[in-house]
C-alpha atoms as a PDB file:
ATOM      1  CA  UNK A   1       0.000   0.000   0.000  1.00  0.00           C
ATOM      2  CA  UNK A   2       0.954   3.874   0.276  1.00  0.00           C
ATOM      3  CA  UNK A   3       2.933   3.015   3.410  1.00  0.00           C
ATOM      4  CA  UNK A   4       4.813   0.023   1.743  1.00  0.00           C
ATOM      5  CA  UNK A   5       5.682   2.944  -1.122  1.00  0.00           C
ATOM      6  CA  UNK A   6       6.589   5.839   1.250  1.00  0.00           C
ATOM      7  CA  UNK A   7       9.060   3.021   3.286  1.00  0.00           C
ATOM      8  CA  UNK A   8      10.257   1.670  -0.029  1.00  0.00           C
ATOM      9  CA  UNK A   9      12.154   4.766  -1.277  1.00  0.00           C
ATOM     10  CA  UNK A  10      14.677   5.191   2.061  1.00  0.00           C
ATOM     11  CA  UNK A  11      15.078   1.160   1.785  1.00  0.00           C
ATOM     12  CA  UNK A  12      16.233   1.443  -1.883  1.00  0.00           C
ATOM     13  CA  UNK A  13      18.503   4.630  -1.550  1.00  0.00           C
ATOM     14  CA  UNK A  14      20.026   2.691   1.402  1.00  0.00           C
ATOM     15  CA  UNK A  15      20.831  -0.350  -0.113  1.00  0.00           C
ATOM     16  CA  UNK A  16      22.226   0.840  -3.436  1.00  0.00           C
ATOM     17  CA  UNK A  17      24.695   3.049  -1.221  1.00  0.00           C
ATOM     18  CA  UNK A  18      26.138  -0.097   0.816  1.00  0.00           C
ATOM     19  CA  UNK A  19      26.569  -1.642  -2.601  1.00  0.00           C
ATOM     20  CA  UNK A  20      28.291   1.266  -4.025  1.00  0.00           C
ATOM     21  CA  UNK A  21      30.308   1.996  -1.125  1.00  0.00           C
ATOM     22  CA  UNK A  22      31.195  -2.168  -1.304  1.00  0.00           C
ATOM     23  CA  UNK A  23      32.415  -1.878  -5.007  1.00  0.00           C
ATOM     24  CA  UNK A  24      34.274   1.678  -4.427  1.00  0.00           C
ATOM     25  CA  UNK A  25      36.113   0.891  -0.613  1.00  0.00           C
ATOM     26  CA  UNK A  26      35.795   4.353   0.443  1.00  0.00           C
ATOM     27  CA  UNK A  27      33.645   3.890   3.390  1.00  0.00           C
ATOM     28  CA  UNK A  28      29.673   4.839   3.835  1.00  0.00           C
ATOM     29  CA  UNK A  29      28.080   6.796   1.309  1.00  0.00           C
ATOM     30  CA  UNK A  30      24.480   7.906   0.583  1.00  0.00           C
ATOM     31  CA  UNK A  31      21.873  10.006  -0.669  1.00  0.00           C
ATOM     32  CA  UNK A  32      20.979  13.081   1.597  1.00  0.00           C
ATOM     33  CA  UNK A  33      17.157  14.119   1.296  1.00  0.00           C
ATOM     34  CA  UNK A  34      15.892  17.553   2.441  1.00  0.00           C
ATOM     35  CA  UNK A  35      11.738  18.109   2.240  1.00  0.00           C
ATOM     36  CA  UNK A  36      11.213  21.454   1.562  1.00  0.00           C
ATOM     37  CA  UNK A  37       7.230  21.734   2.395  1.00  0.00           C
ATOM     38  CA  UNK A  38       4.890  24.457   1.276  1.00  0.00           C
ATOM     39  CA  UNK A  39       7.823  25.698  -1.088  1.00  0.00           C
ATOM     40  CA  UNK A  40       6.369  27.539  -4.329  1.00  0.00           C
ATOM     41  CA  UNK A  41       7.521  29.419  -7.680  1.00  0.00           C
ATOM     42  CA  UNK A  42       7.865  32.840  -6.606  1.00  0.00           C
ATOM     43  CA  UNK A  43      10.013  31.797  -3.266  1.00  0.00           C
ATOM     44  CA  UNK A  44      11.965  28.998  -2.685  1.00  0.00           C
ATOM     45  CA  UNK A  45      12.277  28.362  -6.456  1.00  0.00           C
ATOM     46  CA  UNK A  46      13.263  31.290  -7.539  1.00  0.00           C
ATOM     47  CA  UNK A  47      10.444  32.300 -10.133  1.00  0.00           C
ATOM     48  CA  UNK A  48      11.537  29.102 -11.926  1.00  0.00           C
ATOM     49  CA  UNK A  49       8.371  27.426 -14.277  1.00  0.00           C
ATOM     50  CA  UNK A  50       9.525  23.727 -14.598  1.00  0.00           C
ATOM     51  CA  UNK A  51      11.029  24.381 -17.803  1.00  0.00           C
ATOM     52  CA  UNK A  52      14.661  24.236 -18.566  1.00  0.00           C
ATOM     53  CA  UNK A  53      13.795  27.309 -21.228  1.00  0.00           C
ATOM     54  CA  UNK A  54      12.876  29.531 -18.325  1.00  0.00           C
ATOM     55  CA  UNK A  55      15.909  32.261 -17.256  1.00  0.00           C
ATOM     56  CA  UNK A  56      15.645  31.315 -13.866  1.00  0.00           C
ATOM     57  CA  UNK A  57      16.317  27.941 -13.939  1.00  0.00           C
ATOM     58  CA  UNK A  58      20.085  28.350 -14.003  1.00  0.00           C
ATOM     59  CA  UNK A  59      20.118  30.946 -11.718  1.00  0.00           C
ATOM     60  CA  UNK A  60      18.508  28.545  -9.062  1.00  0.00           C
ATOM     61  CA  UNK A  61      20.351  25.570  -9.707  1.00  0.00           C
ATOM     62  CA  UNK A  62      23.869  27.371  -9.569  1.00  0.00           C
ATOM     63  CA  UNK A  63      22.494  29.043  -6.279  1.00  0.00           C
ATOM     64  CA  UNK A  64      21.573  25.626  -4.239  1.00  0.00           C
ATOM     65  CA  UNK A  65      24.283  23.970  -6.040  1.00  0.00           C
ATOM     66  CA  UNK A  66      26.746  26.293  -4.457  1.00  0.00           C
ATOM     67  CA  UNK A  67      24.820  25.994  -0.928  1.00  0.00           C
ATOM     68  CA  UNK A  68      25.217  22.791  -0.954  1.00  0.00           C
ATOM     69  CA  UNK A  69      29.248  22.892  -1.117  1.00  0.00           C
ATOM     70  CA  UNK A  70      28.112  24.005   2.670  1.00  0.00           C
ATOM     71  CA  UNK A  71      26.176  21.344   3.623  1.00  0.00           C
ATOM     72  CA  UNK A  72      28.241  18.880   2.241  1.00  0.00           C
ATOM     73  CA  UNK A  73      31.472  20.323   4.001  1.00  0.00           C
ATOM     74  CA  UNK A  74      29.137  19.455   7.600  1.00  0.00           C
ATOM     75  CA  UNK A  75      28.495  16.491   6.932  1.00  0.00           C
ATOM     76  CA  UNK A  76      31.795  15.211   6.164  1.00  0.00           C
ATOM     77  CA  UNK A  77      31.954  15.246   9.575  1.00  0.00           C
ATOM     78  CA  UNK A  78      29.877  12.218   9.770  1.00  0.00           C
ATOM     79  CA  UNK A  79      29.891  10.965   6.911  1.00  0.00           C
ATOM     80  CA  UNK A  80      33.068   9.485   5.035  1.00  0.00           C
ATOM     81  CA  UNK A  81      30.853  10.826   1.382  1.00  0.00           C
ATOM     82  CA  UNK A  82      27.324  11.624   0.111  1.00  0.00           C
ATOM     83  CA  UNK A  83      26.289  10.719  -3.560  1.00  0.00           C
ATOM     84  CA  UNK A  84      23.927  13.226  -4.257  1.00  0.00           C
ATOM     85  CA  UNK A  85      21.865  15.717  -2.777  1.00  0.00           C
ATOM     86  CA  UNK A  86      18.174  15.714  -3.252  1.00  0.00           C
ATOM     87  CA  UNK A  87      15.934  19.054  -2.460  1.00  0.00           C
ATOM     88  CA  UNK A  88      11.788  17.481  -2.756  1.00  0.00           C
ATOM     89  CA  UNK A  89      10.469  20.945  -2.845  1.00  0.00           C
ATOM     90  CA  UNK A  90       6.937  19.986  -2.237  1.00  0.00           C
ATOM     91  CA  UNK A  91       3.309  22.935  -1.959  1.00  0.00           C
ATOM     92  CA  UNK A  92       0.319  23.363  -3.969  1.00  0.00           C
ATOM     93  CA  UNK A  93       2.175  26.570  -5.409  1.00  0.00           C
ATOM     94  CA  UNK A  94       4.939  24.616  -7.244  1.00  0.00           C
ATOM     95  CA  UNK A  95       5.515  24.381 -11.096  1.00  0.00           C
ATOM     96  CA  UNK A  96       4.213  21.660 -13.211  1.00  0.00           C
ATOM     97  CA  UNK A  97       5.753  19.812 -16.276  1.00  0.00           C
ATOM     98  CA  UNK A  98       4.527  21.299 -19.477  1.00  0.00           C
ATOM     99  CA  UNK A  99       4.024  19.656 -22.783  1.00  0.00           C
ATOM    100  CA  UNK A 100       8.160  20.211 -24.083  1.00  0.00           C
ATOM    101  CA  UNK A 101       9.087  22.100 -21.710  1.00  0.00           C
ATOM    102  CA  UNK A 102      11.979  19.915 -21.046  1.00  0.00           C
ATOM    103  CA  UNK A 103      11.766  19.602 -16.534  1.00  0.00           C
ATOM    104  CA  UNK A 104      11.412  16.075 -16.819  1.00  0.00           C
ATOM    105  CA  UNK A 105       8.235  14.104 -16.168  1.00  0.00           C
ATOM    106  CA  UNK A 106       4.944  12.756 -18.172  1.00  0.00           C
ATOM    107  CA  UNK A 107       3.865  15.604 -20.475  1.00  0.00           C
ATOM    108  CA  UNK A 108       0.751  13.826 -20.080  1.00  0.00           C
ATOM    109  CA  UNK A 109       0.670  13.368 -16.363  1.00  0.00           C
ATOM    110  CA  UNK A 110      -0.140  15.956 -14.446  1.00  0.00           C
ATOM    111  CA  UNK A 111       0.651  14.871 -11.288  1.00  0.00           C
ATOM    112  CA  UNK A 112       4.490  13.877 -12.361  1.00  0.00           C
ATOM    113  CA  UNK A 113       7.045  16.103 -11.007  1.00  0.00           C
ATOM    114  CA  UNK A 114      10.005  18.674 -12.337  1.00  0.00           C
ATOM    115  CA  UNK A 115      13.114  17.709 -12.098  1.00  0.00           C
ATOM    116  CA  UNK A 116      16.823  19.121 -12.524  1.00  0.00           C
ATOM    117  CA  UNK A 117      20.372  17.766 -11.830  1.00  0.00           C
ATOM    118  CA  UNK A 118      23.540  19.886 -11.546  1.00  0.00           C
ATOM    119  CA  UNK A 119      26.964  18.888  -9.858  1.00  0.00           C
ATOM    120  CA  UNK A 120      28.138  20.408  -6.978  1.00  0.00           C
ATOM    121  CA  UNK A 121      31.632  22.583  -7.365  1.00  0.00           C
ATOM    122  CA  UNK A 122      34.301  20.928  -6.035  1.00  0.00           C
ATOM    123  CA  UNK A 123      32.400  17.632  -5.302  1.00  0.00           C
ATOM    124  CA  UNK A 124      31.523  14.327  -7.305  1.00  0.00           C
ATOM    125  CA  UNK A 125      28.666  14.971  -5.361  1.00  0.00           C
ATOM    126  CA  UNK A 126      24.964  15.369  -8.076  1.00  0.00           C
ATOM    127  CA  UNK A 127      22.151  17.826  -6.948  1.00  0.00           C
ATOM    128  CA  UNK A 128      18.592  16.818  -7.803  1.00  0.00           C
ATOM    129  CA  UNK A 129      16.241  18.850  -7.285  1.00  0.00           C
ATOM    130  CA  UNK A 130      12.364  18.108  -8.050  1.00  0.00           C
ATOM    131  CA  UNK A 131       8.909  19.521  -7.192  1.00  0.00           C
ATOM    132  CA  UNK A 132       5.413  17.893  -6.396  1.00  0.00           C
ATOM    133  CA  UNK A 133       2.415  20.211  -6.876  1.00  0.00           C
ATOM    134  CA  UNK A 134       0.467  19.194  -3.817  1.00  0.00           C
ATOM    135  CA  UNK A 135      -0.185  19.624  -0.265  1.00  0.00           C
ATOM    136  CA  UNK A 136       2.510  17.680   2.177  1.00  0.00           C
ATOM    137  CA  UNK A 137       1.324  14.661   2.408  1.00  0.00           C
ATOM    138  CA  UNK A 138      -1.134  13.478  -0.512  1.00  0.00           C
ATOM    139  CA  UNK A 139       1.997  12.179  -2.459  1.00  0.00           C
ATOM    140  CA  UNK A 140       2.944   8.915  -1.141  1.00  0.00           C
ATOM    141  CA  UNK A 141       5.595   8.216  -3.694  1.00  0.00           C
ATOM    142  CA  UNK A 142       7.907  10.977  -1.794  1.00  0.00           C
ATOM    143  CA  UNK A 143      11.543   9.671  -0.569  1.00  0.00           C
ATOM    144  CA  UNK A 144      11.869   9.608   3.241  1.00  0.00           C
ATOM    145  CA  UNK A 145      13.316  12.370   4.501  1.00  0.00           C
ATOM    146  CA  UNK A 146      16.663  13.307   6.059  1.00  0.00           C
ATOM    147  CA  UNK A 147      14.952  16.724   7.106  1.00  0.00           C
ATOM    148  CA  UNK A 148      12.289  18.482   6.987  1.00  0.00           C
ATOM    149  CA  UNK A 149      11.884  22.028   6.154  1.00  0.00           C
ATOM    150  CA  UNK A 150       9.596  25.160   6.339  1.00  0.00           C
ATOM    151  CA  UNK A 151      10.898  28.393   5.359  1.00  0.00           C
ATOM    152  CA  UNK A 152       8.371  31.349   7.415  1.00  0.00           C
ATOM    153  CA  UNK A 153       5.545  28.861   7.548  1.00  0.00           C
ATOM    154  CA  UNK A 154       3.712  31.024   9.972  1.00  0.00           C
ATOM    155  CA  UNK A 155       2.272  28.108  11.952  1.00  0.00           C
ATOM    156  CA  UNK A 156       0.327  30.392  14.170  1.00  0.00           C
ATOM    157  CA  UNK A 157      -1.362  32.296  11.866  1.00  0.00           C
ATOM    158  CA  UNK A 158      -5.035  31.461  11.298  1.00  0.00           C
ATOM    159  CA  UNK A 159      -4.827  32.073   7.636  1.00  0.00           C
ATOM    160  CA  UNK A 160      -3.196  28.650   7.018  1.00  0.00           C
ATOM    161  CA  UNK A 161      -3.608  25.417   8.196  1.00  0.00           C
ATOM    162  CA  UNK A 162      -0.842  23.330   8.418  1.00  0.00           C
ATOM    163  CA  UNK A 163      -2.218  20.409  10.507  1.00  0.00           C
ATOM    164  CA  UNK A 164      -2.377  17.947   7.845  1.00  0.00           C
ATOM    165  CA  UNK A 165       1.107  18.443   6.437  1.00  0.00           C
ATOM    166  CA  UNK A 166       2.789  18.351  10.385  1.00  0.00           C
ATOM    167  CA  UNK A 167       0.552  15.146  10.723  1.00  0.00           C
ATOM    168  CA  UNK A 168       2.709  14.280   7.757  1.00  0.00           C
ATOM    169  CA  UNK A 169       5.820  14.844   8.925  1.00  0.00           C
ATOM    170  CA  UNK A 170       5.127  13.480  11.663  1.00  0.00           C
ATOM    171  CA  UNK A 171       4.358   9.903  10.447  1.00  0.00           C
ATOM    172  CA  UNK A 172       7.237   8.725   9.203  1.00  0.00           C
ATOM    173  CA  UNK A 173       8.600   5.436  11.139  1.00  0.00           C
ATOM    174  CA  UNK A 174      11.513   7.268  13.144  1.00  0.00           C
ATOM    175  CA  UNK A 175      11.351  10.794  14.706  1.00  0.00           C
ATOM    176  CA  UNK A 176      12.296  13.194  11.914  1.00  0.00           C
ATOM    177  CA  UNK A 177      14.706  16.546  12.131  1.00  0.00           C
ATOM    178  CA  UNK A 178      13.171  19.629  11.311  1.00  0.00           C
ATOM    179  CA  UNK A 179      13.724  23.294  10.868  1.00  0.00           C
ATOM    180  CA  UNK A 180      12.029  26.200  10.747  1.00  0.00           C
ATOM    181  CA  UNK A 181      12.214  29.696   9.812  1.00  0.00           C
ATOM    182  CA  UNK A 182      10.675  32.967  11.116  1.00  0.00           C
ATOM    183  CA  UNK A 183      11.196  36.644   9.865  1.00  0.00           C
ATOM    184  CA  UNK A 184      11.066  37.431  13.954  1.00  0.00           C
ATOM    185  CA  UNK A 185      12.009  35.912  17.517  1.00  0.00           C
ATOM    186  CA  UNK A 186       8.265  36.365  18.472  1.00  0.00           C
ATOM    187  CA  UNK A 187       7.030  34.564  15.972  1.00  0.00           C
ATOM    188  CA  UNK A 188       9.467  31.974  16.039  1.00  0.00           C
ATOM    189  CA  UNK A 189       7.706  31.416  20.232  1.00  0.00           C
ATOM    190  CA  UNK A 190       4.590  31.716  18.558  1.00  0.00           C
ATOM    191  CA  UNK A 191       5.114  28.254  16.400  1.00  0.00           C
ATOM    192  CA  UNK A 192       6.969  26.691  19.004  1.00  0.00           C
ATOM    193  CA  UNK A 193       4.095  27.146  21.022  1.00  0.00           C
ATOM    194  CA  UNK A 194       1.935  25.530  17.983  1.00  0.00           C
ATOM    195  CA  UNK A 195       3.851  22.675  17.923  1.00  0.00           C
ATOM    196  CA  UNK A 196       3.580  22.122  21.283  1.00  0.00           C
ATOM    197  CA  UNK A 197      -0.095  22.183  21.513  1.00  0.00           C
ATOM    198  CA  UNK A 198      -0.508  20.025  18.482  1.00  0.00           C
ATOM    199  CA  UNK A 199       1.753  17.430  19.784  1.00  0.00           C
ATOM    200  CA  UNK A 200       3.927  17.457  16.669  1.00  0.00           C
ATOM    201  CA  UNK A 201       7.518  17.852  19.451  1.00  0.00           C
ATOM    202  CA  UNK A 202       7.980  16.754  22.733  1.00  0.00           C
ATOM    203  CA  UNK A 203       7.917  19.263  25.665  1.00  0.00           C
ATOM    204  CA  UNK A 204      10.576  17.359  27.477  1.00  0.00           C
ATOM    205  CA  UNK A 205      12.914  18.347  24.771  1.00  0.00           C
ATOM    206  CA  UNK A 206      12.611  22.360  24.926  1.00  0.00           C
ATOM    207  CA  UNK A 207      14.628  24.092  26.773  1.00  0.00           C
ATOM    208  CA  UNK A 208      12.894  25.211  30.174  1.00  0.00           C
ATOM    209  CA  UNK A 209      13.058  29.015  29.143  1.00  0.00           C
ATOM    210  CA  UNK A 210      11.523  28.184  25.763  1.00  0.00           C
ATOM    211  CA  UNK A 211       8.836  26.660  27.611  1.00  0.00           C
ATOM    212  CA  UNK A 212       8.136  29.685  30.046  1.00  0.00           C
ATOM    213  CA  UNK A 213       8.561  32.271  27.171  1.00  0.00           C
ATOM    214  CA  UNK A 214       5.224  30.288  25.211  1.00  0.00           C
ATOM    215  CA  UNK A 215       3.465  29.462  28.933  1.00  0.00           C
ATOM    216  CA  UNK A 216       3.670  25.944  28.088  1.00  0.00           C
ATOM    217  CA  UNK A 217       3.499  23.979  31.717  1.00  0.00           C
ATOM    218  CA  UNK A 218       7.272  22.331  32.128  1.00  0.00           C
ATOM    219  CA  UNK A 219       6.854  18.173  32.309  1.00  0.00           C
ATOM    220  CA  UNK A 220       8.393  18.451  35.838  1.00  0.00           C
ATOM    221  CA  UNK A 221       5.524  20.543  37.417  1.00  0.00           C
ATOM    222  CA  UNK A 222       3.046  18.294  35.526  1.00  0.00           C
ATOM    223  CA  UNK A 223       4.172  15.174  37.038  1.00  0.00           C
ATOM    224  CA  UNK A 224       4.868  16.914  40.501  1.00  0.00           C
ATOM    225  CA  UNK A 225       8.620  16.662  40.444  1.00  0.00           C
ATOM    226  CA  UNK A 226       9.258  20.451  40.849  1.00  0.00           C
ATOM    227  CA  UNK A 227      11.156  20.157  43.999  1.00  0.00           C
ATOM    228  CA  UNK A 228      14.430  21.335  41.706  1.00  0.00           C
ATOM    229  CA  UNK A 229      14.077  24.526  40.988  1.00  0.00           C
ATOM    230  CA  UNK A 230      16.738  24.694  38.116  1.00  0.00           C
ATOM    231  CA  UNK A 231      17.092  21.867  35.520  1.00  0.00           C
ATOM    232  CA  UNK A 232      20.838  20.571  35.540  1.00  0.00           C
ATOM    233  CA  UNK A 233      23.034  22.412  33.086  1.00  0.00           C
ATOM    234  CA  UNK A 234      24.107  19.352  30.855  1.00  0.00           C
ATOM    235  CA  UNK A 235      20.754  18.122  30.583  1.00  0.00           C
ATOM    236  CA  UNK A 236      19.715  21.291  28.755  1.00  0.00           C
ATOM    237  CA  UNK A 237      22.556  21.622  26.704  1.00  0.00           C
ATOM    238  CA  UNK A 238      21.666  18.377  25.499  1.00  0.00           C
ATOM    239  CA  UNK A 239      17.809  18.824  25.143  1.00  0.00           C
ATOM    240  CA  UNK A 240      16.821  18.148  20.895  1.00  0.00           C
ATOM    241  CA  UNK A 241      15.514  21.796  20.100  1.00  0.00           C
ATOM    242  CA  UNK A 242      17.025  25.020  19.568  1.00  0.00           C
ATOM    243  CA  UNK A 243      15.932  28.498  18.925  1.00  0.00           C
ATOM    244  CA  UNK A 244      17.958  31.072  17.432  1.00  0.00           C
ATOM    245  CA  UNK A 245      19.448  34.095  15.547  1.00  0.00           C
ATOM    246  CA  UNK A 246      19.504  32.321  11.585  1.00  0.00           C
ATOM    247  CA  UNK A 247      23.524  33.496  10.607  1.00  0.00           C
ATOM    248  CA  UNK A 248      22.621  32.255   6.816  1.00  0.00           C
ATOM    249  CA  UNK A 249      20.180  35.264   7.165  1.00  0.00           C
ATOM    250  CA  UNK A 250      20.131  37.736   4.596  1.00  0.00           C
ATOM    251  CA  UNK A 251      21.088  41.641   5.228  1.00  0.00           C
ATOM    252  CA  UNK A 252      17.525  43.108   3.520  1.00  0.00           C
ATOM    253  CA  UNK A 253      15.360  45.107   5.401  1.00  0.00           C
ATOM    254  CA  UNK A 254      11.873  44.692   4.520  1.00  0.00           C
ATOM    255  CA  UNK A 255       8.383  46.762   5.622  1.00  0.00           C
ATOM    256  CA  UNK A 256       5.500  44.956   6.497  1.00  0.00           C
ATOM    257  CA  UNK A 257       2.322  45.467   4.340  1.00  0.00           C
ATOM    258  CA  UNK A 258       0.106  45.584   7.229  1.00  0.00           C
ATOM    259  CA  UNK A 259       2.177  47.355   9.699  1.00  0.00           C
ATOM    260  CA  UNK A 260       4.126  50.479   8.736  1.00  0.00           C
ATOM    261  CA  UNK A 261       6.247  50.171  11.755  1.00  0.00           C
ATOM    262  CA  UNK A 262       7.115  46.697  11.527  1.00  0.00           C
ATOM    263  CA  UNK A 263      10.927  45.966  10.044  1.00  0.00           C
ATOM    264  CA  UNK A 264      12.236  42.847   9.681  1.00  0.00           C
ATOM    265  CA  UNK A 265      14.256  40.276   7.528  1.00  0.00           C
ATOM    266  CA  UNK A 266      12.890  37.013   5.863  1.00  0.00           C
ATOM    267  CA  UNK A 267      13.937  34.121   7.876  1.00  0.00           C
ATOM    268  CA  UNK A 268      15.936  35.952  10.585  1.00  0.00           C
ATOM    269  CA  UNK A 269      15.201  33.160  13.362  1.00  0.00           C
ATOM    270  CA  UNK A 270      15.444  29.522  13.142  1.00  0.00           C
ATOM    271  CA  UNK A 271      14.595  26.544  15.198  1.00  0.00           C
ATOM    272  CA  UNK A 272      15.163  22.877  14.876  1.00  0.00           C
ATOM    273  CA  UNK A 273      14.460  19.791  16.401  1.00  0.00           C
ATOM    274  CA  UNK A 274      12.663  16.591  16.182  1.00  0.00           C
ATOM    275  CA  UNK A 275       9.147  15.903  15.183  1.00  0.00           C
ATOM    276  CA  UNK A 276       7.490  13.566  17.824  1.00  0.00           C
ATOM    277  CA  UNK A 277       6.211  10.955  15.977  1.00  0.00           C
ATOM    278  CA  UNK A 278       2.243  10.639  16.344  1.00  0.00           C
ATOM    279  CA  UNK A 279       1.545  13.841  16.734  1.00  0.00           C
ATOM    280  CA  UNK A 280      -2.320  14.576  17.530  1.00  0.00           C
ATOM    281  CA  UNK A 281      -2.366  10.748  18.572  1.00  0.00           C
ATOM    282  CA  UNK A 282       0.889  11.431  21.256  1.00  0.00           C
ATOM    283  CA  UNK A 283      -0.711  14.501  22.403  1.00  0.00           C
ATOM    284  CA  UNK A 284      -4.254  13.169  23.368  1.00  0.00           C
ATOM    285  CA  UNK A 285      -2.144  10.190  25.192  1.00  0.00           C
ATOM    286  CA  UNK A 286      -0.144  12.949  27.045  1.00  0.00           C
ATOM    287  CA  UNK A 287      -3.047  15.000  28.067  1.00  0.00           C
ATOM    288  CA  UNK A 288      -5.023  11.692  29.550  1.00  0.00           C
ATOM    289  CA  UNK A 289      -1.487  10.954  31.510  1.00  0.00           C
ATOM    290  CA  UNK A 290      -0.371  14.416  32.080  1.00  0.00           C
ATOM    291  CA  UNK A 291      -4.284  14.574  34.034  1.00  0.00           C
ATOM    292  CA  UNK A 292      -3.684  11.567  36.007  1.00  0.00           C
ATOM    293  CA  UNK A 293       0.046  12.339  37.322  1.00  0.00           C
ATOM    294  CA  UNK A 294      -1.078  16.223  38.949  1.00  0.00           C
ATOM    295  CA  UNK A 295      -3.791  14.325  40.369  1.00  0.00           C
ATOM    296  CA  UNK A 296      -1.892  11.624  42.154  1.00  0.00           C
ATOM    297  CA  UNK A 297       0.540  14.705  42.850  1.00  0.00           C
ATOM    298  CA  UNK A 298      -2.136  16.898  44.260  1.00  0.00           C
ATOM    299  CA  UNK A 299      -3.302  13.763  46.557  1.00  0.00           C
ATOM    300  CA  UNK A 300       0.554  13.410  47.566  1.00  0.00           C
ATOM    301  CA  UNK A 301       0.262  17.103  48.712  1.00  0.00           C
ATOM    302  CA  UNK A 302      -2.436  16.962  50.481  1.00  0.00           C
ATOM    303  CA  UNK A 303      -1.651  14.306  52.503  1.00  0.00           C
ATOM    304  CA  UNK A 304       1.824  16.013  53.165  1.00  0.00           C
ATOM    305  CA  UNK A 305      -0.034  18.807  54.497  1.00  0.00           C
ATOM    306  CA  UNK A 306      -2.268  16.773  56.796  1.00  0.00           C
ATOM    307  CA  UNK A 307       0.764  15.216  58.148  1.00  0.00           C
ATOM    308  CA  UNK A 308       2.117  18.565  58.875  1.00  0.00           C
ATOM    309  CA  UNK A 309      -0.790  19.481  60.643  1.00  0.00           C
ATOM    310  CA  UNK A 310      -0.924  16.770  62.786  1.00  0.00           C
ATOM    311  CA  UNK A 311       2.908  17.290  63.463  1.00  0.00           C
ATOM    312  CA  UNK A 312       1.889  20.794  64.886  1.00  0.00           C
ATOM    313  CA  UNK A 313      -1.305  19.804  66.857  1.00  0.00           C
ATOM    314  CA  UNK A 314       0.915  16.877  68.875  1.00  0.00           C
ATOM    315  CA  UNK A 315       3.706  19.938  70.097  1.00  0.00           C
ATOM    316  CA  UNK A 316       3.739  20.391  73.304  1.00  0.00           C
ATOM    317  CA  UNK A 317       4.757  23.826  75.290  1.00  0.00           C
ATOM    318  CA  UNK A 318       5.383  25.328  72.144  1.00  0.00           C
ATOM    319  CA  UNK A 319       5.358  29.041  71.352  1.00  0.00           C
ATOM    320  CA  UNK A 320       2.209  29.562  69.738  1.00  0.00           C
ATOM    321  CA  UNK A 321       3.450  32.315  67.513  1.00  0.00           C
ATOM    322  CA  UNK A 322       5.871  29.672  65.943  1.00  0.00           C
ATOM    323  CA  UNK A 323       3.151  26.923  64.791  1.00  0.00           C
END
């Protein structure tokens, strides 16, 4: 079925690396596979078409080809080589293939995808890069992904809904990396908090002043454990989400189009971390376990309280002002 199909692709890519990497000796090599979700032709693709006629097209292969010389310089680092590099930018909003227009595909097929290939300088490393016009999610054919990523999805904004395609990401049989872009810090809380509340990442993962910045209750006062009053250092150094300043940020200043007063610059803040797998499911789980640990912690209380009580009522002689 559509599982079997969405499982099959990370199987295959897997496989045929081990057997390359068998016949060449030079250690583990693979495919790398980025999901770029709600991407379309005016942003992430750079006003390209899906045509290899369109003056775009080079202009946005030679500029991921040459971001990629970055990516594939951090991942030597655990990685002894990576084949190619493949960008699934995937949104309702992307190009289609057009009777010869030369981006690859079924001219017949609408639902077949664009795709282009371009070396990487300085690498025997091949970019592909190809684009499904849908939502995140209805294509099941889709490689597994490495990553997942959302340039200024603006999760909290009631415009959009992106339940469906973080339900997709969300799915896939081992907890997937993420990030996520924001054009400000307060926005960047503002989908943190989203994702929180939709179950999508776990809680225990964020950083405890993440948590009070989007008044999300910590695990450790939910389960009653709050007796520490400051989480040990190396366990939040080595919590699974981060929020910050985005130093791949560009430099332009732009005006918002509702708010005269309101500067800012696309993508400034990033985050990153792991999608919980389940999400909605994991959440509703949480809340029905989350509701029975503060109530076996407020019965804990109150019969700590009683105890104290008692303790009082037995002294003896004591200074009344002092019980």
């Amino acid at each position: 079925g559509g599982s079997e199909r969405k499982r099959r692709g990370k199987r295959d890519r897997q496989s045929l690396s081990q057997e390359e990497t068998a016949s060449s000796s030079s250690g583990l090599s693979r495919e790398l596979v980025l999901h770029i979700v709600g991407a379309s032709v005016d942003s992430e693709l750079w006003g390209w078409d899906g045509t290899t006629t369109s003056y775009t097209h080079n202009e946005m292969l030679d500029a991921y080809a040459e971001a990629s010389t970055n990516v594939l310089s951090y991942m030597k680092n655990f990685i002894d080589s990576v084949d190619s590099i493949r960008l699934v930018f995937v949104g309702p909003d992307c190009p289609k293939p057009r009777r010869g227009s030369g981006g690859g595909g079924d001219d017949d097929d609408e639902t077949s995808v664009c795709r282009l290939d371009k070396s990487i300088p300085g690498s025997k490393t091949i970019l592909h890069i190809e684009t499904h016009c849908c939502n995140y999610g209805e294509d099941t054919t889709l490689p597994d992904p490495d990553a997942i990523i959302f340039f200024n999805p603006g999760l909290s904004c009631t415009d959009y809904d992106w339940s469906k395609a973080l339900s997709a990401a969300s799915s896939y049989e081992s907890s997937t990396p993420f990030l996520i872009t924001t054009n400000t810090e307060m926005e960047g809380f503002a989908d943190i908090k989203c994702l929180v509340d939709g179950g999508y990442v776990d809680s225990m993962e964020l950083p405890t002043y993440i948590l009070e910045t989007v008044d999300v209750e910590s695990p450790s006062d939910s389960s009653g454990y709050n007796d520490v009053e400051e989480e040990d250092d190396d366990v939040e150094q080595n919590k699974k989400f981060f929020l910050c300043e985005n130093p791949y940020a560009g430099l332009r200043v732009r005006q918002s189009g509702t708010m005269a007063n309101d500067l800012y610059v696309k993508s400034r803040w990033v985050m990153g971390g792991l999608f919980q797998r389940g999400g909605d499911v994991v959440k509703k789980k949480k809340k029905k376990k989350t509701s029975k640990m503060v109530d076996k912690s407020k019965k804990k209380r109150k019969e700590s309280q009683e105890k104290g009580s008692d303790r009082k009522k037995r002294r003896k002689g004591g200074n009344p002002a002092l019980i």
